[in-house]
PDB file of N, CA and C in Angstrom:
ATOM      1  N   UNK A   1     -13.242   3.487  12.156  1.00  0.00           N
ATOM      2  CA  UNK A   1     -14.349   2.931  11.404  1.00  0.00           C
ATOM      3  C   UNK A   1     -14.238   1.404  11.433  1.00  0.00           C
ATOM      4  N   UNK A   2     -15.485   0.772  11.974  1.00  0.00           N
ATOM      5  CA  UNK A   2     -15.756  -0.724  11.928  1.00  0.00           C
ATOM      6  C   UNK A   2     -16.589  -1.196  10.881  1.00  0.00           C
ATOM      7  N   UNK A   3     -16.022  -2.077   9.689  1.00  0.00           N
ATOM      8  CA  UNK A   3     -16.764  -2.522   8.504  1.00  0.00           C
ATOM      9  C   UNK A   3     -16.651  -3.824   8.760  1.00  0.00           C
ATOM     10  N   UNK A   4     -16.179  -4.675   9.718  1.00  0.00           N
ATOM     11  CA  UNK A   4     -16.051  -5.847  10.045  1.00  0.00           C
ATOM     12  C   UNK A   4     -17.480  -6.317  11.261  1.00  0.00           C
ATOM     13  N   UNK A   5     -17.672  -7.299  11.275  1.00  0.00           N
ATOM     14  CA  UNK A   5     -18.297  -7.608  12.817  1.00  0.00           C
ATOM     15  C   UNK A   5     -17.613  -8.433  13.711  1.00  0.00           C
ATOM     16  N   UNK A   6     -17.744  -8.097  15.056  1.00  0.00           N
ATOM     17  CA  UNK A   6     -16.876  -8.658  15.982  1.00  0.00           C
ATOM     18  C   UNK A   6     -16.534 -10.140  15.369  1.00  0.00           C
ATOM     19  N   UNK A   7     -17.634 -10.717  15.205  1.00  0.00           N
ATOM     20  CA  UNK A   7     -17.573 -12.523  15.080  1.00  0.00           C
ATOM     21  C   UNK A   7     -16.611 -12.734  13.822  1.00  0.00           C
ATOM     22  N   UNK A   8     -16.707 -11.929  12.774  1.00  0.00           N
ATOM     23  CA  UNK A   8     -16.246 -12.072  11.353  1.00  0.00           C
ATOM     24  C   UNK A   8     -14.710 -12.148  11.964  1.00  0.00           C
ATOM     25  N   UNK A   9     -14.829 -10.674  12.779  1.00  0.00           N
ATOM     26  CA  UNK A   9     -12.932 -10.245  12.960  1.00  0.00           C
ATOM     27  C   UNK A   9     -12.437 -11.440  14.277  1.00  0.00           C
ATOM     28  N   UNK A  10     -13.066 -11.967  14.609  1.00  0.00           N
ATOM     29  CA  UNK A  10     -12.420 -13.078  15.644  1.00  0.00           C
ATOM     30  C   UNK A  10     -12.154 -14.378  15.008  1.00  0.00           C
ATOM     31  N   UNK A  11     -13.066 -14.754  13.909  1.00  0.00           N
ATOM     32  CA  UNK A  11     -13.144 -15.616  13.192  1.00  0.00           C
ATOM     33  C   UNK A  11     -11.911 -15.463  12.462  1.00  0.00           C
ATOM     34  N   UNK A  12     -11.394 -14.495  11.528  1.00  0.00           N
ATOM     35  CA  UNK A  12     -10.084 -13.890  11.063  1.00  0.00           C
ATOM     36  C   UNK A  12      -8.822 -14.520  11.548  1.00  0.00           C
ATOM     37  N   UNK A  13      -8.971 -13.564  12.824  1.00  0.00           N
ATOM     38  CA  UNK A  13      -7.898 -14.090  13.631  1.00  0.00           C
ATOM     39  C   UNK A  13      -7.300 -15.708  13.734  1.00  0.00           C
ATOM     40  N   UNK A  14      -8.676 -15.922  14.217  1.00  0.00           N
ATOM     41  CA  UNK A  14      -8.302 -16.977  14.740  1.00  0.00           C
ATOM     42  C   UNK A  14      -7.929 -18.123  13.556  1.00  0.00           C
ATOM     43  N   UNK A  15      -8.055 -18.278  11.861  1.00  0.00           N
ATOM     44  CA  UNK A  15      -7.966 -18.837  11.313  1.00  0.00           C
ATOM     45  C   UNK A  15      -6.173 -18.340  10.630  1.00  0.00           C
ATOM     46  N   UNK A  16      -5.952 -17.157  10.794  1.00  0.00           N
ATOM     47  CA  UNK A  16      -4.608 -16.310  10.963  1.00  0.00           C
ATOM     48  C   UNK A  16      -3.464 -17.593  12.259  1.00  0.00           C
ATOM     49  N   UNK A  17      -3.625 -17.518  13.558  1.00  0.00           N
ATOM     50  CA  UNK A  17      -3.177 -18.147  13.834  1.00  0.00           C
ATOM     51  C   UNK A  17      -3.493 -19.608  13.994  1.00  0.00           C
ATOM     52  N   UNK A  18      -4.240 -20.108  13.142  1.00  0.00           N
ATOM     53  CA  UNK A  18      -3.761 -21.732  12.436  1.00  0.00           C
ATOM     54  C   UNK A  18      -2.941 -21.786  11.116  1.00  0.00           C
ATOM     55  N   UNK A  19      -3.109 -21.050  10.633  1.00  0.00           N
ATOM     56  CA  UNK A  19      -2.140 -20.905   9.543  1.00  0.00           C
ATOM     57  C   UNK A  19      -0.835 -20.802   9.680  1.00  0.00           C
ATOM     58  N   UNK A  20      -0.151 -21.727   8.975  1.00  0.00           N
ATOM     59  CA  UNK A  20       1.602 -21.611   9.589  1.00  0.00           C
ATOM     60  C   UNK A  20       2.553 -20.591   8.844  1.00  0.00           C
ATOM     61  N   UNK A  21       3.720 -20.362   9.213  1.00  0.00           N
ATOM     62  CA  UNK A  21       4.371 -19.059   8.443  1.00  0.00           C
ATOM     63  C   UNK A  21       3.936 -18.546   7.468  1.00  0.00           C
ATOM     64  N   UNK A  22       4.537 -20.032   6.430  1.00  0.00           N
ATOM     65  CA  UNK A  22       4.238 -19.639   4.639  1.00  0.00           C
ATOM     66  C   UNK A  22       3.487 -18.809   4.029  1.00  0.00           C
ATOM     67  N   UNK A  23       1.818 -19.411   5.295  1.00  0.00           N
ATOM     68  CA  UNK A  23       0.468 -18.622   4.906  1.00  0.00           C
ATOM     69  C   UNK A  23       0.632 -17.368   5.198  1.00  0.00           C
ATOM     70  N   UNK A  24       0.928 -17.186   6.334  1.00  0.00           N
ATOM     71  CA  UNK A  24       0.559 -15.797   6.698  1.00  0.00           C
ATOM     72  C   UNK A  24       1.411 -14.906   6.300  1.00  0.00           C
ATOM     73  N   UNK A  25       3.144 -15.172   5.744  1.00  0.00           N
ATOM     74  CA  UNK A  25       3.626 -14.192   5.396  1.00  0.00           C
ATOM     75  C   UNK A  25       3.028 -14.059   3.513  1.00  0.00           C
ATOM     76  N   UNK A  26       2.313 -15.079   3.078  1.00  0.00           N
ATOM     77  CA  UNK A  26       1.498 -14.437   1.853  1.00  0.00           C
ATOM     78  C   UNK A  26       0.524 -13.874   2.045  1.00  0.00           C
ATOM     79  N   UNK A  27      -0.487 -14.011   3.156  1.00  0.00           N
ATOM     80  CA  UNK A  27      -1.532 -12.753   3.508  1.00  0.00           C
ATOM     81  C   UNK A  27      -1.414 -11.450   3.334  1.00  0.00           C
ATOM     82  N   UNK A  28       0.037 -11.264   4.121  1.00  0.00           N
ATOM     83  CA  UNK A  28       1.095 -10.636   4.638  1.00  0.00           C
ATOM     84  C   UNK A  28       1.328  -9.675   3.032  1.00  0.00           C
ATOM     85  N   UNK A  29       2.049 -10.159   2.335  1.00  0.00           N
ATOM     86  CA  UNK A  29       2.068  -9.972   0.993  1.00  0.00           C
ATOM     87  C   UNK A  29       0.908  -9.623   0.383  1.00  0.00           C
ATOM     88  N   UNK A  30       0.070 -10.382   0.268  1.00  0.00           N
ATOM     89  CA  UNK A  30      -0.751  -9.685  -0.726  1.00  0.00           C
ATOM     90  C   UNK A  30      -1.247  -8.824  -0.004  1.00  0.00           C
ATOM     91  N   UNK A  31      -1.753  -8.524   1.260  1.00  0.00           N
ATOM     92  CA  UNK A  31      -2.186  -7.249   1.452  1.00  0.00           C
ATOM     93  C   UNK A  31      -1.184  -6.030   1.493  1.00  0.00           C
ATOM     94  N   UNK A  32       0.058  -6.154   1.605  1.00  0.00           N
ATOM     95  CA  UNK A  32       0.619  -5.145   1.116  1.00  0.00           C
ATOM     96  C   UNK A  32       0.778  -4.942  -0.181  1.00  0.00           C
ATOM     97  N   UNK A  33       0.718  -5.635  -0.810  1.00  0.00           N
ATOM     98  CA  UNK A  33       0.036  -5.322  -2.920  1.00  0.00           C
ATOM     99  C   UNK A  33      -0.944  -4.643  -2.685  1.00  0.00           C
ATOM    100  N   UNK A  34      -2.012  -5.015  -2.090  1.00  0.00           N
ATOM    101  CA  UNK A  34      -3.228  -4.206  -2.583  1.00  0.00           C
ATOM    102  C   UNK A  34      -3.748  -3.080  -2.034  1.00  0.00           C
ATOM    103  N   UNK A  35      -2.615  -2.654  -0.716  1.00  0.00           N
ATOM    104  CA  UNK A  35      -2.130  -1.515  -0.178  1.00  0.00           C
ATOM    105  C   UNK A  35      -1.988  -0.081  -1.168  1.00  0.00           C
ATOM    106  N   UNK A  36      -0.704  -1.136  -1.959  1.00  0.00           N
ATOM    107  CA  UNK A  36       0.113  -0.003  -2.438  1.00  0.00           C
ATOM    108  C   UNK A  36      -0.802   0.350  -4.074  1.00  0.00           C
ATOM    109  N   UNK A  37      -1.614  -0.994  -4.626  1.00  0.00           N
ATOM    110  CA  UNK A  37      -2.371  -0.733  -5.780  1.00  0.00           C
ATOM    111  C   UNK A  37      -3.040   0.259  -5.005  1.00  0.00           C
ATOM    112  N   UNK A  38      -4.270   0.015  -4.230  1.00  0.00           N
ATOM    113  CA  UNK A  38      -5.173   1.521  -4.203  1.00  0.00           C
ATOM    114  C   UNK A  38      -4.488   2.657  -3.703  1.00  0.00           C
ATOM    115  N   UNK A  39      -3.271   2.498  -3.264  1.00  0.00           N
ATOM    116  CA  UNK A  39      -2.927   3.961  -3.206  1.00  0.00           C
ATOM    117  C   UNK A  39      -2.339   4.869  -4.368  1.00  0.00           C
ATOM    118  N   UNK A  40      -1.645   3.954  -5.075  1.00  0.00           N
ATOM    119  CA  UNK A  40      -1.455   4.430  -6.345  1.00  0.00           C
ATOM    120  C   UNK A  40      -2.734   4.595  -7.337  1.00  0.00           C
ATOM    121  N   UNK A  41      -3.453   3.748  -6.613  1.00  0.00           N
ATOM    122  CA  UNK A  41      -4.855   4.121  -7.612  1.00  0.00           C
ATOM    123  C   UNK A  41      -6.013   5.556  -6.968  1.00  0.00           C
ATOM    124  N   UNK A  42      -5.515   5.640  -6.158  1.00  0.00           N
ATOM    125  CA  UNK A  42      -5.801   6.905  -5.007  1.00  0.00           C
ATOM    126  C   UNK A  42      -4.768   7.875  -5.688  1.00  0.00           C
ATOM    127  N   UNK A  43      -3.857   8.416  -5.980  1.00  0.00           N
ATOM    128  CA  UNK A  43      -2.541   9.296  -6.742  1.00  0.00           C
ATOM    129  C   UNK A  43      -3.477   9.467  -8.245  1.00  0.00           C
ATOM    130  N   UNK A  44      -3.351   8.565  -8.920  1.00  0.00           N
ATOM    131  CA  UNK A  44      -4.247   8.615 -10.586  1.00  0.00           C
ATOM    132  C   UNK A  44      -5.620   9.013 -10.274  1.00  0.00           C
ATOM    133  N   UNK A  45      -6.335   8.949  -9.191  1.00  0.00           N
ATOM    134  CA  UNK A  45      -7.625   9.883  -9.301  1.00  0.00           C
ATOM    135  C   UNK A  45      -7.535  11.203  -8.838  1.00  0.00           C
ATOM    136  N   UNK A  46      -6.683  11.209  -8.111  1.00  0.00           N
ATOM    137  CA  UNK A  46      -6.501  12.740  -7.831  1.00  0.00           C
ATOM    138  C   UNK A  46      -5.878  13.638  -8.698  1.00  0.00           C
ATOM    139  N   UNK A  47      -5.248  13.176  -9.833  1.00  0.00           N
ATOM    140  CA  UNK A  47      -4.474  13.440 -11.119  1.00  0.00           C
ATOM    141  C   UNK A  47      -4.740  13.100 -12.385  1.00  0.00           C
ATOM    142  N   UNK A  48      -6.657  13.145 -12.596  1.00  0.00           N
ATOM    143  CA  UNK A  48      -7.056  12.689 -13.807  1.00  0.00           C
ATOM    144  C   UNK A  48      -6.590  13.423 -14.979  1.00  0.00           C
ATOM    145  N   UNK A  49      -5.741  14.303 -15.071  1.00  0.00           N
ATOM    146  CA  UNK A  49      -5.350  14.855 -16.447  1.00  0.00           C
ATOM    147  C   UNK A  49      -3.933  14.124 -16.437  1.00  0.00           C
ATOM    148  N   UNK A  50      -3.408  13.999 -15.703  1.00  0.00           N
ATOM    149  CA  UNK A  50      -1.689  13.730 -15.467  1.00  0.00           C
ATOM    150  C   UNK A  50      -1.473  11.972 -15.883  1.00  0.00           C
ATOM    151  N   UNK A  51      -0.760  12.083 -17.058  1.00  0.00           N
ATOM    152  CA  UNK A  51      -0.153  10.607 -17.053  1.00  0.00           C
ATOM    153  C   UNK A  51       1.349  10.673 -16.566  1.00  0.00           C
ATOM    154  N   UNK A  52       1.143   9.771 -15.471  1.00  0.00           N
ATOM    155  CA  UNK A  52       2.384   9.778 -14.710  1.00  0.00           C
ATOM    156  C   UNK A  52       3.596   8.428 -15.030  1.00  0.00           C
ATOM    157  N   UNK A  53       4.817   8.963 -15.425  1.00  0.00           N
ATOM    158  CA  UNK A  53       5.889   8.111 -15.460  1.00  0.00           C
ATOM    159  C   UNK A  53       6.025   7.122 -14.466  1.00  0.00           C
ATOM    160  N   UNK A  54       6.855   5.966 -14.571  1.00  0.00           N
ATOM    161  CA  UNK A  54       6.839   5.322 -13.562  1.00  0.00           C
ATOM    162  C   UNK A  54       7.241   5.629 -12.330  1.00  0.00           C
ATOM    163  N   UNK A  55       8.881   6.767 -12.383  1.00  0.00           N
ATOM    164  CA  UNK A  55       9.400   7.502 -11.586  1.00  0.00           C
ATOM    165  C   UNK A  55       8.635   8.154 -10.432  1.00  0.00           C
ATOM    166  N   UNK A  56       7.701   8.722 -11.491  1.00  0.00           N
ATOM    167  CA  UNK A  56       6.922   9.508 -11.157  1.00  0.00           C
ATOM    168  C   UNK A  56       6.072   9.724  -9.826  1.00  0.00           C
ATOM    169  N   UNK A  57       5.548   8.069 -10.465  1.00  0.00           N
ATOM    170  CA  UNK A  57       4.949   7.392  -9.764  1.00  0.00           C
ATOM    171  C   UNK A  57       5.357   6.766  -8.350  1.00  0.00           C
ATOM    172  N   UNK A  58       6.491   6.319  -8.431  1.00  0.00           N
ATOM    173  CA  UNK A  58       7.111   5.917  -7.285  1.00  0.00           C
ATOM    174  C   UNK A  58       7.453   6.913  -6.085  1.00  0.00           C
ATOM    175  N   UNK A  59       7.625   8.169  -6.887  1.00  0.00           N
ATOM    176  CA  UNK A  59       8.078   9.158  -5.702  1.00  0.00           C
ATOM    177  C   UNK A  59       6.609   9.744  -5.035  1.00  0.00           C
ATOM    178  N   UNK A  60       5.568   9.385  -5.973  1.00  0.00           N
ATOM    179  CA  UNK A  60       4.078  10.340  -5.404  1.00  0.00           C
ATOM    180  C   UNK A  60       3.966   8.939  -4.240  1.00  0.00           C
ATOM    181  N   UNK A  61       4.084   7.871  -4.635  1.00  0.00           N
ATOM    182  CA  UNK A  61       3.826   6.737  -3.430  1.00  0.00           C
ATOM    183  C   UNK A  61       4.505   6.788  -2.834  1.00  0.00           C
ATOM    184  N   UNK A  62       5.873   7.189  -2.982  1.00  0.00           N
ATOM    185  CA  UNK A  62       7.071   7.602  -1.743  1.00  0.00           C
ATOM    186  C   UNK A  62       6.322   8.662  -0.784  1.00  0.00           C
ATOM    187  N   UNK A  63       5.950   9.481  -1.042  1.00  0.00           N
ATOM    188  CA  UNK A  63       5.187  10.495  -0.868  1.00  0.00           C
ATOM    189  C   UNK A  63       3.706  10.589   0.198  1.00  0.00           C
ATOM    190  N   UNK A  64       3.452   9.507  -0.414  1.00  0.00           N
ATOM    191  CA  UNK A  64       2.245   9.030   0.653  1.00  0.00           C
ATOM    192  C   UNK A  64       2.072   8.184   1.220  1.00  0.00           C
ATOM    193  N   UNK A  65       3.245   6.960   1.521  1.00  0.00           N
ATOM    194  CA  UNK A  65       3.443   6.454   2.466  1.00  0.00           C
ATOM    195  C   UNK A  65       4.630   7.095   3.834  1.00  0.00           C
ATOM    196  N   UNK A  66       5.291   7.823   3.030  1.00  0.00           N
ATOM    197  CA  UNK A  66       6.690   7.937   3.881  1.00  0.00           C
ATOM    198  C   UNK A  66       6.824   9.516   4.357  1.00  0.00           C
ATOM    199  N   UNK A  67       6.016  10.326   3.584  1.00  0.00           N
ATOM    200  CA  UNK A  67       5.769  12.107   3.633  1.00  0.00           C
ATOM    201  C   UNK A  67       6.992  12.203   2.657  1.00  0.00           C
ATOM    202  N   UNK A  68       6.615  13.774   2.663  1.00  0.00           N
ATOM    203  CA  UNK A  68       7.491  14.357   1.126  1.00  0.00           C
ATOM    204  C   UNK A  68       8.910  14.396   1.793  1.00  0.00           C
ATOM    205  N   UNK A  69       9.095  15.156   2.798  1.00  0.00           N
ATOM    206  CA  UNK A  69      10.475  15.094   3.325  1.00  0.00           C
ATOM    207  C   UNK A  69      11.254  13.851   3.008  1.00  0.00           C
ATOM    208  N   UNK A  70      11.120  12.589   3.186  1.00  0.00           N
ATOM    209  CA  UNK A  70      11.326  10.898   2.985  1.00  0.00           C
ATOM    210  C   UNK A  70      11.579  10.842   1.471  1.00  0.00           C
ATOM    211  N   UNK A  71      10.652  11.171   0.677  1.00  0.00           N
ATOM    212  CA  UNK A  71      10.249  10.999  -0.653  1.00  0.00           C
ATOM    213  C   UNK A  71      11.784  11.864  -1.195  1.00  0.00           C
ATOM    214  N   UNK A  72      11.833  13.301  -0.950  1.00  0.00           N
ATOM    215  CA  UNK A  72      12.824  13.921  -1.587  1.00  0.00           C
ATOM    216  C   UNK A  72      13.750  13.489  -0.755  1.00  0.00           C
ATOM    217  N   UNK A  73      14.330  13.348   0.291  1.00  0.00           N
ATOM    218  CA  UNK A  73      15.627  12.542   0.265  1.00  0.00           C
ATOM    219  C   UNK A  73      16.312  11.384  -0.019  1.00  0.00           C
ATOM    220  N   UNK A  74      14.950  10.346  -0.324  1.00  0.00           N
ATOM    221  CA  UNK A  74      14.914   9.415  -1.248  1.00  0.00           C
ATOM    222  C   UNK A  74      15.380   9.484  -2.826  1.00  0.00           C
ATOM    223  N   UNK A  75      14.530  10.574  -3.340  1.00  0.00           N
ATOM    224  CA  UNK A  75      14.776  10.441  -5.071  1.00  0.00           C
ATOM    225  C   UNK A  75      15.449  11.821  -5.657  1.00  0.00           C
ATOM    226  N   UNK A  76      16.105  12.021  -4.512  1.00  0.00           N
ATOM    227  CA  UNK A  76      16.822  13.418  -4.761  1.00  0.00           C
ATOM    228  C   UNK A  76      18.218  13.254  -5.848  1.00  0.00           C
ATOM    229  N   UNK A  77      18.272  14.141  -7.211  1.00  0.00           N
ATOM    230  CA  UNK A  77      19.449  13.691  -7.848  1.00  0.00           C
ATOM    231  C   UNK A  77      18.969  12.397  -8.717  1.00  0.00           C
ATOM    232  N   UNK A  78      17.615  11.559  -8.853  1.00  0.00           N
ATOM    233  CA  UNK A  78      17.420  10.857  -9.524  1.00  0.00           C
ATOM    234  C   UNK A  78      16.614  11.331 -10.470  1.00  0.00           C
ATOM    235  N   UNK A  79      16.622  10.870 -11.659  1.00  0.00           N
ATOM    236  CA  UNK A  79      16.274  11.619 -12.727  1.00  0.00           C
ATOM    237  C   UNK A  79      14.964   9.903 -13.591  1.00  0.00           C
ATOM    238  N   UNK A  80      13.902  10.687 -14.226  1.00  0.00           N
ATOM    239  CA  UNK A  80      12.569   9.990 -14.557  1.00  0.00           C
ATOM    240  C   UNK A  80      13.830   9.177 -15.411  1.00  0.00           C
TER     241      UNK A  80
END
């Protein structure tokens, strides 16, 4: 799926590489924040009755970035 237009996404780029490290590893950053917000905000809609611990929480995003296999050998033996 294309929600960009060619010119927009070249334009991107190309202002990406004028930008020196600093910048881009905060691009860098915040789009992985707002990654992991809507996916956790993707987990709480699919679980509108469920208030989820923080634990909780971490292992359902373990979960859907990494698959469950990852997730439980990750938080296996860890307790909420």
């Amino acid at each position: 799926m294309r929600d960009t237009s060619p010119k927009a996404n070249a334009r991107y780029f190309e202002l990406l590489r004028q930008a020196g490290p600093q910048r881009r590893l905060a691009i860098c950053v915040g789009l992985s924040r707002a990654t992991r917000e809507l996916a956790i905000a993707g987990i709480r809609h699919s679980h509108p009755n469920h208030v989820f611990s923080d634990h909780e929480l971490r292992q359902k995003l373990a979960e859907r970035l990494y698959g469950a296999k990852v997730a439980r050998r990750v938080f296996a033996g860890r307790s909420a």
